[in-house]
N, C-alpha and C. Protein backbone atom coordinates (compact mmCIF):
# COMPACT_ATOMS: atom_id res chain seq x y z
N UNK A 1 -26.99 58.70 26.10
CA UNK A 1 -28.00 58.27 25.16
C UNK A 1 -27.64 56.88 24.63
N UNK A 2 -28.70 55.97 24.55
CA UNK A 2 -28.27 55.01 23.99
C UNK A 2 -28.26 54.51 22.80
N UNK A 3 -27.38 53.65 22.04
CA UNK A 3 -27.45 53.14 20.49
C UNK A 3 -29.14 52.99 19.99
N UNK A 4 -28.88 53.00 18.71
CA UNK A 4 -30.70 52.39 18.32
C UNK A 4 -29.06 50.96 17.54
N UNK A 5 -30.03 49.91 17.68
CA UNK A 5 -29.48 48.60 17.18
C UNK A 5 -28.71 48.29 15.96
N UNK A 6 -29.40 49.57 14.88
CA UNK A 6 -28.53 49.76 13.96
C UNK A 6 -26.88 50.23 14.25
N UNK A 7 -26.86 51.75 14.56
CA UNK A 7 -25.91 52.22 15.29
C UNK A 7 -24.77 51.54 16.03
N UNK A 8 -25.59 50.26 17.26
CA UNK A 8 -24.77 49.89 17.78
C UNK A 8 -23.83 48.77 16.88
N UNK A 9 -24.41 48.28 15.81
CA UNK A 9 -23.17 47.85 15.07
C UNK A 9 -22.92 48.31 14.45
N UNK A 10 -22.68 49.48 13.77
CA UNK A 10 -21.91 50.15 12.80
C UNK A 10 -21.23 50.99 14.13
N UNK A 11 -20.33 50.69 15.47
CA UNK A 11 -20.23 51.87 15.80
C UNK A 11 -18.63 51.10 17.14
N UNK A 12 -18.73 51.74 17.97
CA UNK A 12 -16.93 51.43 18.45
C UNK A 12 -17.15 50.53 19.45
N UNK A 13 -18.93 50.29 19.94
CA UNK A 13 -19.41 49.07 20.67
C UNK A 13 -18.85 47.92 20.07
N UNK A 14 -18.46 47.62 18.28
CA UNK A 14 -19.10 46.51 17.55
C UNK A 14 -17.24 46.11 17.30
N UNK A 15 -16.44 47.05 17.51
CA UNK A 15 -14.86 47.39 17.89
C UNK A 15 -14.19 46.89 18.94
N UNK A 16 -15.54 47.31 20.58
CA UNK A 16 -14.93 46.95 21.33
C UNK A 16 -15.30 45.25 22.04
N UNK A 17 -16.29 44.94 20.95
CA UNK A 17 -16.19 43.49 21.22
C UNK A 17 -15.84 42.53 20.64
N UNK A 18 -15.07 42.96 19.39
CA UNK A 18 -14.29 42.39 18.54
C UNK A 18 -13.27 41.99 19.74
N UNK A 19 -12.46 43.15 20.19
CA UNK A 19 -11.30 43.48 21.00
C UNK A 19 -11.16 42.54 22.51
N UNK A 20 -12.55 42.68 22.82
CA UNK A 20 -12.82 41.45 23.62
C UNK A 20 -12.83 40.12 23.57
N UNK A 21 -13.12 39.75 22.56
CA UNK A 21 -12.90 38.61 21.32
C UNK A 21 -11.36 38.22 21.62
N UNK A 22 -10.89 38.79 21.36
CA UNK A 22 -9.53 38.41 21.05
C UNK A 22 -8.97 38.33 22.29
N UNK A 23 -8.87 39.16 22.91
CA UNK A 23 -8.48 39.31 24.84
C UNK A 23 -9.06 38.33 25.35
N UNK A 24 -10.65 37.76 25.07
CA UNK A 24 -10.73 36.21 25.97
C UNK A 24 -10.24 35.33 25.35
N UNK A 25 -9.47 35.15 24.26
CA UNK A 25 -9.15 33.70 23.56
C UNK A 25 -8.18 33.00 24.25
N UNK A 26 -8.31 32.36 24.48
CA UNK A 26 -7.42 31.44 24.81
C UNK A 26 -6.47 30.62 23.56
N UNK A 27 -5.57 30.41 24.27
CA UNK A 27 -4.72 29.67 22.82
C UNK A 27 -5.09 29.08 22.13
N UNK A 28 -5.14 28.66 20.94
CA UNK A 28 -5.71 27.95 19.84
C UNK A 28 -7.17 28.51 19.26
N UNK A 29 -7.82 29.06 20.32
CA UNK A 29 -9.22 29.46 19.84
C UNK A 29 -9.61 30.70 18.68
N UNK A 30 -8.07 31.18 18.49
CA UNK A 30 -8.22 32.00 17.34
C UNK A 30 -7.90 31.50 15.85
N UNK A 31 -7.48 30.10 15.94
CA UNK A 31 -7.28 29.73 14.79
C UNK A 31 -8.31 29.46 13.98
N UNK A 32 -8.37 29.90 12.80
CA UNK A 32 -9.54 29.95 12.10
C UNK A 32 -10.81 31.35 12.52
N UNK A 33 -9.72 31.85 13.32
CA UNK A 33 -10.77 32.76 13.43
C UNK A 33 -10.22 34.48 13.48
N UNK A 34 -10.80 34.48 12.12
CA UNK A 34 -9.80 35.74 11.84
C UNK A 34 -10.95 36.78 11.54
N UNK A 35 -10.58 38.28 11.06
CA UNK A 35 -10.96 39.32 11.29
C UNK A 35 -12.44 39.07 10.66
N UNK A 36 -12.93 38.89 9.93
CA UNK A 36 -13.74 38.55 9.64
C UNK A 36 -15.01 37.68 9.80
N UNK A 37 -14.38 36.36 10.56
CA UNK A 37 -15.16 35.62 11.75
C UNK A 37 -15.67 36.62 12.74
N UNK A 38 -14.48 37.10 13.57
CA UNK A 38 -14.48 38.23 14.60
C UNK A 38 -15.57 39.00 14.85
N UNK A 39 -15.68 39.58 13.45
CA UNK A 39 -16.69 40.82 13.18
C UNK A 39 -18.07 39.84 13.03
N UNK A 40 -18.23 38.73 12.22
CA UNK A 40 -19.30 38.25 12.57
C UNK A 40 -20.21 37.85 13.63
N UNK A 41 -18.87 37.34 14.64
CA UNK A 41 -19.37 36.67 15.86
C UNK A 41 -19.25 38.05 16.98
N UNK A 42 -19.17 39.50 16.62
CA UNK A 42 -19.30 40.08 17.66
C UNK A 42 -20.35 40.99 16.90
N UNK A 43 -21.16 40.61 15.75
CA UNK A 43 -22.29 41.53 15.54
C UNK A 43 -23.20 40.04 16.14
N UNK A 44 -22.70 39.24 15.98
CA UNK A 44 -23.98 38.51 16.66
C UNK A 44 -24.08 38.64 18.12
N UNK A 45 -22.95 38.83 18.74
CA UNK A 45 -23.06 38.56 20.17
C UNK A 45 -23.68 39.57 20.68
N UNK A 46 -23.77 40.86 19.66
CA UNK A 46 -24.41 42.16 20.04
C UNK A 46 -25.52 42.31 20.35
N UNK A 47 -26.28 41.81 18.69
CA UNK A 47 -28.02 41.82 18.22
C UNK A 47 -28.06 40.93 19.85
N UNK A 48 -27.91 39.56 20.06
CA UNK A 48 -28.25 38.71 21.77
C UNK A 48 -27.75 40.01 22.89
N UNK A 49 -27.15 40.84 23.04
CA UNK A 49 -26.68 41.44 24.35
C UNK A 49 -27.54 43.06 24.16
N UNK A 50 -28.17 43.19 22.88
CA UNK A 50 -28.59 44.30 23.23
C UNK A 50 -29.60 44.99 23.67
N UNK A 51 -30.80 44.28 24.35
CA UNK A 51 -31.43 44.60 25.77
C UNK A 51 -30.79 43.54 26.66
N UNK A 52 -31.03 43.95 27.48
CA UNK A 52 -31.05 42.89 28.97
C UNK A 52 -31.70 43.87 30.45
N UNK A 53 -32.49 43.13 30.85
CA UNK A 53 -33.06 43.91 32.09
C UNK A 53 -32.56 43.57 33.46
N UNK A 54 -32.42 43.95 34.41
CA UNK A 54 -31.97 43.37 35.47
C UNK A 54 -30.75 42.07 35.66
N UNK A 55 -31.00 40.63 35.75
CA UNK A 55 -30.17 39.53 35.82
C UNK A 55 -30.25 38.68 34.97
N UNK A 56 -31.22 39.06 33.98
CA UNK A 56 -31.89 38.25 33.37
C UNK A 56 -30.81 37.77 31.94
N UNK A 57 -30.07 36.83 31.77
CA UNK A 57 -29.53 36.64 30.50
C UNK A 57 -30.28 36.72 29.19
N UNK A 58 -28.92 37.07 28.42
CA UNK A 58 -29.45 37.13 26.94
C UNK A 58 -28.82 35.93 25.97
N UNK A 59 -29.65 35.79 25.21
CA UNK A 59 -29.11 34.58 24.39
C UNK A 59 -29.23 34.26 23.03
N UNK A 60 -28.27 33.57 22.47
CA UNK A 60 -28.83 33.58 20.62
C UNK A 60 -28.35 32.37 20.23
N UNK A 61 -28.87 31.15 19.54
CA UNK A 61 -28.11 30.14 18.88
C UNK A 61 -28.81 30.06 17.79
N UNK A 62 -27.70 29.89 17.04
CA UNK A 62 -28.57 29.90 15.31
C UNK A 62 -27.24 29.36 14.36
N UNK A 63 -27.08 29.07 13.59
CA UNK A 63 -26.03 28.09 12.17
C UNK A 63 -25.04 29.50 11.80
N UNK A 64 -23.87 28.86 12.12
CA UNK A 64 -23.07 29.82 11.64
C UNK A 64 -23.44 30.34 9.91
N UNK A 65 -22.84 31.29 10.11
CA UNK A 65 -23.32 31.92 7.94
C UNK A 65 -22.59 31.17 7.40
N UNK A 66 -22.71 31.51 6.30
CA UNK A 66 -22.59 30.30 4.90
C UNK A 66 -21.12 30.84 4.84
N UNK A 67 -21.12 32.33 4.67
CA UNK A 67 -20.04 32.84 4.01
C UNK A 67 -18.58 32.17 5.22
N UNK A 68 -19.20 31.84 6.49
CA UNK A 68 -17.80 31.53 7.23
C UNK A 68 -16.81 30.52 7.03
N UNK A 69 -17.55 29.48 5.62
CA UNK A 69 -16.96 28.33 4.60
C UNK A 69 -16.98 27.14 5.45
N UNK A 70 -17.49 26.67 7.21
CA UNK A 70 -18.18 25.77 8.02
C UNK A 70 -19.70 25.62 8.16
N UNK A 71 -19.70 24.49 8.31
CA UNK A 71 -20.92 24.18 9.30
C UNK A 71 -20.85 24.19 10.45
N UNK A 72 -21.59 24.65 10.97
CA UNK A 72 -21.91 24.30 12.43
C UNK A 72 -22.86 25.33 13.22
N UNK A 73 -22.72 25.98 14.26
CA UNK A 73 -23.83 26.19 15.08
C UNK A 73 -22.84 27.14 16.02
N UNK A 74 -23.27 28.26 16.23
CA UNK A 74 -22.87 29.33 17.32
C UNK A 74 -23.57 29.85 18.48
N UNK A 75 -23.76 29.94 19.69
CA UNK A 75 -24.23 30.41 20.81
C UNK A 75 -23.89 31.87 21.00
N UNK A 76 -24.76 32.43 21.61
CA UNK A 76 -24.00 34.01 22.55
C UNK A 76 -24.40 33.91 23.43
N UNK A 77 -24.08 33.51 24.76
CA UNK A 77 -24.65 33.78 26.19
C UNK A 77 -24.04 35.35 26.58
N UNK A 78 -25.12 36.17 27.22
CA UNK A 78 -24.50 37.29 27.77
C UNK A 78 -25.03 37.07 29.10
N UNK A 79 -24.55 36.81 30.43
CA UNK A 79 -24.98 37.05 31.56
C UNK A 79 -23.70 38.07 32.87
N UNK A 80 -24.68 38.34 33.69
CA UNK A 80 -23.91 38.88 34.47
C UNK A 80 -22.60 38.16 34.68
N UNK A 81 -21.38 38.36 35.09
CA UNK A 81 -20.20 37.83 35.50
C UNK A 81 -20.24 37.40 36.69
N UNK A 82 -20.38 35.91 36.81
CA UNK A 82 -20.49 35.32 38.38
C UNK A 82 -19.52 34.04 38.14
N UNK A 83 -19.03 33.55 38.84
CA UNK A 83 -18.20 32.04 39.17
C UNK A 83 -19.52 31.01 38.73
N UNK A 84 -18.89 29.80 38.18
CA UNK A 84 -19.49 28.65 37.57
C UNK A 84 -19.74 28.38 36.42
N UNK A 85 -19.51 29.97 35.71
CA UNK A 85 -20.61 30.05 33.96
C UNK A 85 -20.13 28.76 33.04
N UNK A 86 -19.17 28.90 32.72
CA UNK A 86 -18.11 28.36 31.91
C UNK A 86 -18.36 26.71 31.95
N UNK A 87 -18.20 26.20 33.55
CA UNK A 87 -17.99 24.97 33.15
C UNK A 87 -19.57 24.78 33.81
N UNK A 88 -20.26 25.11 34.08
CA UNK A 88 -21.99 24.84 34.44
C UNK A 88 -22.36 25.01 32.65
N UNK A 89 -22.06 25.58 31.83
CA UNK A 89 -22.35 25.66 30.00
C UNK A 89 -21.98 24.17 29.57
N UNK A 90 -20.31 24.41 29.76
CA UNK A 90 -20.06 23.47 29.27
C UNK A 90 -20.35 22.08 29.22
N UNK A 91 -20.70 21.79 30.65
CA UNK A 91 -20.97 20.62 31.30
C UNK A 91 -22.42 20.58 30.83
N UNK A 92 -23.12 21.01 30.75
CA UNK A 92 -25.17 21.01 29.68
C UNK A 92 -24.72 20.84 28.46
N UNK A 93 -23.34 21.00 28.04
CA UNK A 93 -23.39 21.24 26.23
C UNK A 93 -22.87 19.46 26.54
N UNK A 94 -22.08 19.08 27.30
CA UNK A 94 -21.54 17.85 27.13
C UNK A 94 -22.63 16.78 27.28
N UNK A 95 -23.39 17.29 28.07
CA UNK A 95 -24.59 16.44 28.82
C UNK A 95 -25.17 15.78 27.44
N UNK A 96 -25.37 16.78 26.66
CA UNK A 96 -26.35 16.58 25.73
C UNK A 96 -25.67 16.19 24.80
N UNK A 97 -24.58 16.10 24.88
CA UNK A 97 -23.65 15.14 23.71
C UNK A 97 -22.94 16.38 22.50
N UNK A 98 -23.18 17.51 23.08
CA UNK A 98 -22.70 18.42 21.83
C UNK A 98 -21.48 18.48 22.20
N UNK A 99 -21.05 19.07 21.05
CA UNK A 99 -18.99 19.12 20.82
C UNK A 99 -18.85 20.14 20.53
N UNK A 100 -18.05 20.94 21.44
CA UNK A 100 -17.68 22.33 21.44
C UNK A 100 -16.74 22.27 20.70
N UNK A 101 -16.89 23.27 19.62
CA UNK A 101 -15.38 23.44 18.55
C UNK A 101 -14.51 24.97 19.15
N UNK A 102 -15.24 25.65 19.53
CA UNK A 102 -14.25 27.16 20.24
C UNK A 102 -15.28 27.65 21.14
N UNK A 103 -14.78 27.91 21.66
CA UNK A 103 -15.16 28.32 23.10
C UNK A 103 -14.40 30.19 23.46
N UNK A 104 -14.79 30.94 23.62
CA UNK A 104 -14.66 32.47 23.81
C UNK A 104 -14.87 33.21 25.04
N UNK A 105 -14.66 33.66 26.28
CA UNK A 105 -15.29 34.03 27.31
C UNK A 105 -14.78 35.13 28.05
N UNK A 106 -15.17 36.20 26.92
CA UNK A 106 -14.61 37.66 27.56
C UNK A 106 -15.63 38.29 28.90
N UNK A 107 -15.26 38.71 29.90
CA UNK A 107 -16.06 39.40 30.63
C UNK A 107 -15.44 40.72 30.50
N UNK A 108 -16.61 42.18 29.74
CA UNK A 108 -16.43 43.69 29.57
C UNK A 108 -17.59 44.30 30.30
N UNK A 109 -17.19 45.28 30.48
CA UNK A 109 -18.39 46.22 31.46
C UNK A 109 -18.66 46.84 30.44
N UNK A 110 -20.24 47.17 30.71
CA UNK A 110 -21.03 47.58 29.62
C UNK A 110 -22.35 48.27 30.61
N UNK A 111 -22.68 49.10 30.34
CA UNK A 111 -23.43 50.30 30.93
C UNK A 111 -24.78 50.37 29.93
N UNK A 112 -25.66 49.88 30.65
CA UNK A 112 -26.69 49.99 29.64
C UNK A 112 -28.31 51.34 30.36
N UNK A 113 -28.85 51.67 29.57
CA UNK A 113 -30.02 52.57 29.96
C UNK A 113 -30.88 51.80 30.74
N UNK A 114 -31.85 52.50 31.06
CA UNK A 114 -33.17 52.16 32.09
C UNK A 114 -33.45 51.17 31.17
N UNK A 115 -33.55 51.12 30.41
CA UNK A 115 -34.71 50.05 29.44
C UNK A 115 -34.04 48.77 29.30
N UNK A 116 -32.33 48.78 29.71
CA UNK A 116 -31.80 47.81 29.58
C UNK A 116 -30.63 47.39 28.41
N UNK A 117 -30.95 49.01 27.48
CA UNK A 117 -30.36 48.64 26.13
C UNK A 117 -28.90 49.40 26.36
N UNK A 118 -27.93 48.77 25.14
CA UNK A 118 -26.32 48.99 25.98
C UNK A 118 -26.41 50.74 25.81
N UNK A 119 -25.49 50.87 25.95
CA UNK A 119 -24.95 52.50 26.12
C UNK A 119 -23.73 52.54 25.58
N UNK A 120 -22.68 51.49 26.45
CA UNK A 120 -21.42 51.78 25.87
C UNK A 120 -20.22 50.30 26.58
N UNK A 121 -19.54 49.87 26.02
CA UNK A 121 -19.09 48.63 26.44
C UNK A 121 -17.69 48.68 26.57
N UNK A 122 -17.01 48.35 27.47
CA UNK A 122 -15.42 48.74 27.32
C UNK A 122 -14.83 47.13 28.08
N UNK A 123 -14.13 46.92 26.86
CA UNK A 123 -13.59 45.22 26.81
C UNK A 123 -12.43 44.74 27.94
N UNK A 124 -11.90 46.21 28.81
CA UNK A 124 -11.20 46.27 29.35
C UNK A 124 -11.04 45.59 30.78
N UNK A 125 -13.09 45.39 31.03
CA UNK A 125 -13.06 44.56 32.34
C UNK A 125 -13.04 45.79 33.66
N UNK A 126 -12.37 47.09 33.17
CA UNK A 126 -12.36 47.86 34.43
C UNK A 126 -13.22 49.27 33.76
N UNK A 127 -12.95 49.98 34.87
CA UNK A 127 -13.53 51.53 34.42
C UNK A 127 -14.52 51.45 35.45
N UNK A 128 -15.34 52.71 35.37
CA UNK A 128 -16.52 53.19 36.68
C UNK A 128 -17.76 53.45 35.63
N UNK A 129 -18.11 52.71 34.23
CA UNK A 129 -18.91 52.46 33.67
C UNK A 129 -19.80 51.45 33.66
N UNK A 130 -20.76 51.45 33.90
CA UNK A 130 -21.53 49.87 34.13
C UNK A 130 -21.22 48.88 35.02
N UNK A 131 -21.17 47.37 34.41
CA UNK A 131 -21.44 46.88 35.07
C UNK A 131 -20.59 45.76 34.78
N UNK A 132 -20.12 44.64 35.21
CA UNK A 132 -19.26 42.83 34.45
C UNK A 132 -20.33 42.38 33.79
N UNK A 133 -20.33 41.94 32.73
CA UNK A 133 -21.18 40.84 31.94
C UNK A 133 -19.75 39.88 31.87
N UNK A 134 -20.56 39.06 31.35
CA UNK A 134 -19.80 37.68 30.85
C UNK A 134 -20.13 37.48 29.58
N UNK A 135 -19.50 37.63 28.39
CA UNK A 135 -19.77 36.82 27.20
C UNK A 135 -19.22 35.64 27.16
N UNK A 136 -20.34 34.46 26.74
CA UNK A 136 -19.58 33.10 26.27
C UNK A 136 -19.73 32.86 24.99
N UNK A 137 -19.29 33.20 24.00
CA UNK A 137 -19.21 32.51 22.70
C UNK A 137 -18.32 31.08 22.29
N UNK A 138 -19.67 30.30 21.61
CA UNK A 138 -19.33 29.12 21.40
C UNK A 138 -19.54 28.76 20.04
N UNK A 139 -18.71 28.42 19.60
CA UNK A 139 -18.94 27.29 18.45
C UNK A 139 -19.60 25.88 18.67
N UNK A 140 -20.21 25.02 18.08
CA UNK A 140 -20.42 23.38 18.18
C UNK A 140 -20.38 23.10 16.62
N UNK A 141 -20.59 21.59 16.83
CA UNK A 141 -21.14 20.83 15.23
C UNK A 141 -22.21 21.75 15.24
N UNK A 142 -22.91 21.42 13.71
CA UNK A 142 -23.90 21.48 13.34
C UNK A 142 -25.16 20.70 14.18
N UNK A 143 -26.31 21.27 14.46
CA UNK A 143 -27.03 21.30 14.85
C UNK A 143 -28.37 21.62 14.57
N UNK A 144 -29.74 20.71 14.84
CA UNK A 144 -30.85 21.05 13.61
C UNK A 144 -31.81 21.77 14.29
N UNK A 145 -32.61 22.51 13.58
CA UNK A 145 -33.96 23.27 14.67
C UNK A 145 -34.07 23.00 15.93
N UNK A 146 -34.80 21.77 15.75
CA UNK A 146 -34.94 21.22 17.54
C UNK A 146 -34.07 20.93 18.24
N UNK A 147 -33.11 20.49 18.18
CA UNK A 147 -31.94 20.52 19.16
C UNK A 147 -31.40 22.21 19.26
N UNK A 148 -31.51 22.94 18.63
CA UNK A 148 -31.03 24.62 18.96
C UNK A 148 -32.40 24.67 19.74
N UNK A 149 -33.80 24.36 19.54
CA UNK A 149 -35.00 24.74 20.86
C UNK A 149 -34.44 24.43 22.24
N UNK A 150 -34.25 22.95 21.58
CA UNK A 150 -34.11 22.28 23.24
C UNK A 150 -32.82 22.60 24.32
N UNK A 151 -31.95 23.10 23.18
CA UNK A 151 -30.88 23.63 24.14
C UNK A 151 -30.49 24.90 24.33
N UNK A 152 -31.63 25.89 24.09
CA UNK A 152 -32.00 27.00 24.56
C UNK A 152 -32.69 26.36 25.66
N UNK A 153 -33.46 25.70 25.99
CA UNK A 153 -34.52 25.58 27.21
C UNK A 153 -33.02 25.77 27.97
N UNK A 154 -32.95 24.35 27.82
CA UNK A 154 -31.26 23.84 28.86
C UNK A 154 -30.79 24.57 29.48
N UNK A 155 -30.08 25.65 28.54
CA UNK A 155 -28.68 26.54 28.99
C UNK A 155 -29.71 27.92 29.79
N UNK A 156 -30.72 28.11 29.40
CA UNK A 156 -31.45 29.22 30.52
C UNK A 156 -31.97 28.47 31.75
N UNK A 157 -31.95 27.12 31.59
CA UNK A 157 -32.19 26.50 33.03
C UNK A 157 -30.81 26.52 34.07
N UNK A 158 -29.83 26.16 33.21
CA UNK A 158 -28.45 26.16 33.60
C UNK A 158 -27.98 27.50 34.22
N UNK A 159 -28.49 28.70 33.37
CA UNK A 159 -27.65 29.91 34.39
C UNK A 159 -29.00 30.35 35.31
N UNK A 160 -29.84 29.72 34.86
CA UNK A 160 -30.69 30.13 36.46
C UNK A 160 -30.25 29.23 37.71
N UNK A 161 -29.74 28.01 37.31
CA UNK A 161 -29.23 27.28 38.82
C UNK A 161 -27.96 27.62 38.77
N UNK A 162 -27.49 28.23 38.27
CA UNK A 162 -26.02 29.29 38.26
C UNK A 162 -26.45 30.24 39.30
N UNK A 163 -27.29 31.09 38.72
CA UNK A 163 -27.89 32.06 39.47
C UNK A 163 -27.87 32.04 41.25
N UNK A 164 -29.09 30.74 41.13
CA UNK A 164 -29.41 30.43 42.07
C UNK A 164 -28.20 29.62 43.40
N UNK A 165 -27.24 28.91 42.96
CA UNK A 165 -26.35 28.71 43.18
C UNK A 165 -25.09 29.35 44.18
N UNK A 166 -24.77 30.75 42.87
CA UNK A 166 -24.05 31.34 43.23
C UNK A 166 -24.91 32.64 44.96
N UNK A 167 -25.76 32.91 44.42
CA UNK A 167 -26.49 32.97 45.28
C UNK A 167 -26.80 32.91 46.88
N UNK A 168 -26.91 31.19 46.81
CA UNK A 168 -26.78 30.38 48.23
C UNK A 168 -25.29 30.42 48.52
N UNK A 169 -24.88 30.30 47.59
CA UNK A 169 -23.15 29.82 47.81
C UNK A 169 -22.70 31.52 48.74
N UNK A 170 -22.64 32.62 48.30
CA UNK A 170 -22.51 33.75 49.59
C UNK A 170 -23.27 33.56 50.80
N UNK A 171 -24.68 33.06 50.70
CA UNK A 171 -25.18 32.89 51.98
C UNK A 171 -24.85 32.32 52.72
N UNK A 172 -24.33 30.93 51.77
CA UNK A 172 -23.57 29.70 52.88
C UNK A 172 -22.27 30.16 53.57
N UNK A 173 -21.40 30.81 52.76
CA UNK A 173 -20.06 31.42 52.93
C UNK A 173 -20.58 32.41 54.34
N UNK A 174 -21.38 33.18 54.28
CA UNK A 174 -21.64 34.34 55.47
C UNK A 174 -22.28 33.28 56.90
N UNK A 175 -22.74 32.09 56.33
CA UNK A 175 -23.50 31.31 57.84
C UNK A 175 -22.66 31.01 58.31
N UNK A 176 -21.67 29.86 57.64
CA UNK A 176 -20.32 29.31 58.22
C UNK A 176 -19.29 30.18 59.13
N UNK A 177 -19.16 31.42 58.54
CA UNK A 177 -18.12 32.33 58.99
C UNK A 177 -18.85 32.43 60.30
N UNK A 178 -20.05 33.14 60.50
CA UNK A 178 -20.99 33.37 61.89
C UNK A 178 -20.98 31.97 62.61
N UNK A 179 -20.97 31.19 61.74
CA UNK A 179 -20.58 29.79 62.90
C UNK A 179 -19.78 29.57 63.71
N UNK A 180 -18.49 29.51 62.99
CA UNK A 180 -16.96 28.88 63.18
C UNK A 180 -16.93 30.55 63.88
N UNK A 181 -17.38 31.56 64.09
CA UNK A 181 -16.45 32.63 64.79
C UNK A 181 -17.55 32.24 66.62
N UNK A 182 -18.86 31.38 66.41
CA UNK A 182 -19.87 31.33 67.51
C UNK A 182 -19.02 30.19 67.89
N UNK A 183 -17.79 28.97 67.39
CA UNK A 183 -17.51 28.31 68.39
C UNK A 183 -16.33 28.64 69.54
N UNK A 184 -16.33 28.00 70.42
CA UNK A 184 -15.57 28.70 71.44
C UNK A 184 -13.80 27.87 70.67
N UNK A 185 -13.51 28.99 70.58
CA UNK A 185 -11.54 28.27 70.46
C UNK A 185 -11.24 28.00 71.66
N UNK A 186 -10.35 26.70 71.88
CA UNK A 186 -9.41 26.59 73.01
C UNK A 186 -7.98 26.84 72.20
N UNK A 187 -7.20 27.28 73.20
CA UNK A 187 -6.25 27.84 72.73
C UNK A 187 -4.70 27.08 72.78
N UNK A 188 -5.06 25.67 73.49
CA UNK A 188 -4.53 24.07 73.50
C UNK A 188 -4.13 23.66 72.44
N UNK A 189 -5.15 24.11 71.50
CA UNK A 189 -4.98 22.86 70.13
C UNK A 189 -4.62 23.42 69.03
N UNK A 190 -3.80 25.38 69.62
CA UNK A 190 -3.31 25.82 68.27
C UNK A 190 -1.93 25.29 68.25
N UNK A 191 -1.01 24.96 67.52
CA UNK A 191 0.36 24.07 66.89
C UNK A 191 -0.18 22.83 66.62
N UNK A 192 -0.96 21.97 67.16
CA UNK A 192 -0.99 20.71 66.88
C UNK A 192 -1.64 20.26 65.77
């Protein structure tokens, strides 16, 4: 059965992506970011991750809270777990001149219902539950209405040529192999 939205943050989903939180940090990225950040930035990453249908990413950018004693501006990308996310984000956030202050990028399997909504999330990366997502949580500067529009357009253009990308990139990988095994080896020019 799955959470109703309330539930899923009052509940061991909102625990286990805290936990994830901390397991993707990379060095330095926890400074300033303590239990309390934590819990903020993994009820937000929730409310963004909690439908998703098929491949389709989820997303949220909006001004960090008042109470976190900064300014600035937070992202949640939730997409499937594929090669490129990270620096195909980063590289649209640079494009556009924004300045990443922390950067977060746990990938947990998370099992969600027909409808898309989670079920149950385990930060662990393994298990025979669901499925890889990728969370990217980001910090930037501050940032005003329209620049949070316009770089929502962006970053859903970005993991669709992610998408699309990764995509071709197996197809290409499977043509080549059928190639290079269709040319004839001579067997002359193996040592040299």
């Amino acid at each position: 059965m799955a959470y109703s939205i309330e539930t899923l943050l009052d509940s061991a989903a909102l625990d286990a992506t805290q936990r994830a939180l901390a397991q993707g940090a990379l060095p330095g990225e926890e400074e300033g970011f303590g239990a309390e950040a934590a819990a903020q930035a993994a009820h937000f990453i929730l409310t963004a991750a909690w439908t998703r249908t098929g491949d389709v990413p989820a997303m949220a950018i909006a001004p960090l809270p008042k109470e976190a004693g900064r300014r600035g501006t937070r992202i949640a990308l939730i997409n499937d777990d594929r090669p490129f996310l990270v620096d195909s984000v980063t590289g649209a956030l640079a494009a556009d001149g924004v300045a990443i202050t922390r950067l977060i990028h746990p990938v947990v399997m998370v099992e969600r219902d027909v409808k898309g909504r989670i079920v149950h999330i385990d930060p662990r990366r393994k298990g025979d539950r669901g499925r890889p997502e990728s969370i990217l949580y980001i910090e930037t500067e501050r940032l005003d209405a329209r620049t949070r529009r316009a770089l929502s357009a962006t970053l859903l253009s970005v993991l669709a040529d992610v998408h699309a990308a990764v995509t071709d990139w197996r197809d290409m990988q499977a043509t080549l192999a059928e190639v290079a095994n269709a040319v004839p080896h001579d067997p002359r020019s193996d040592g040299e």
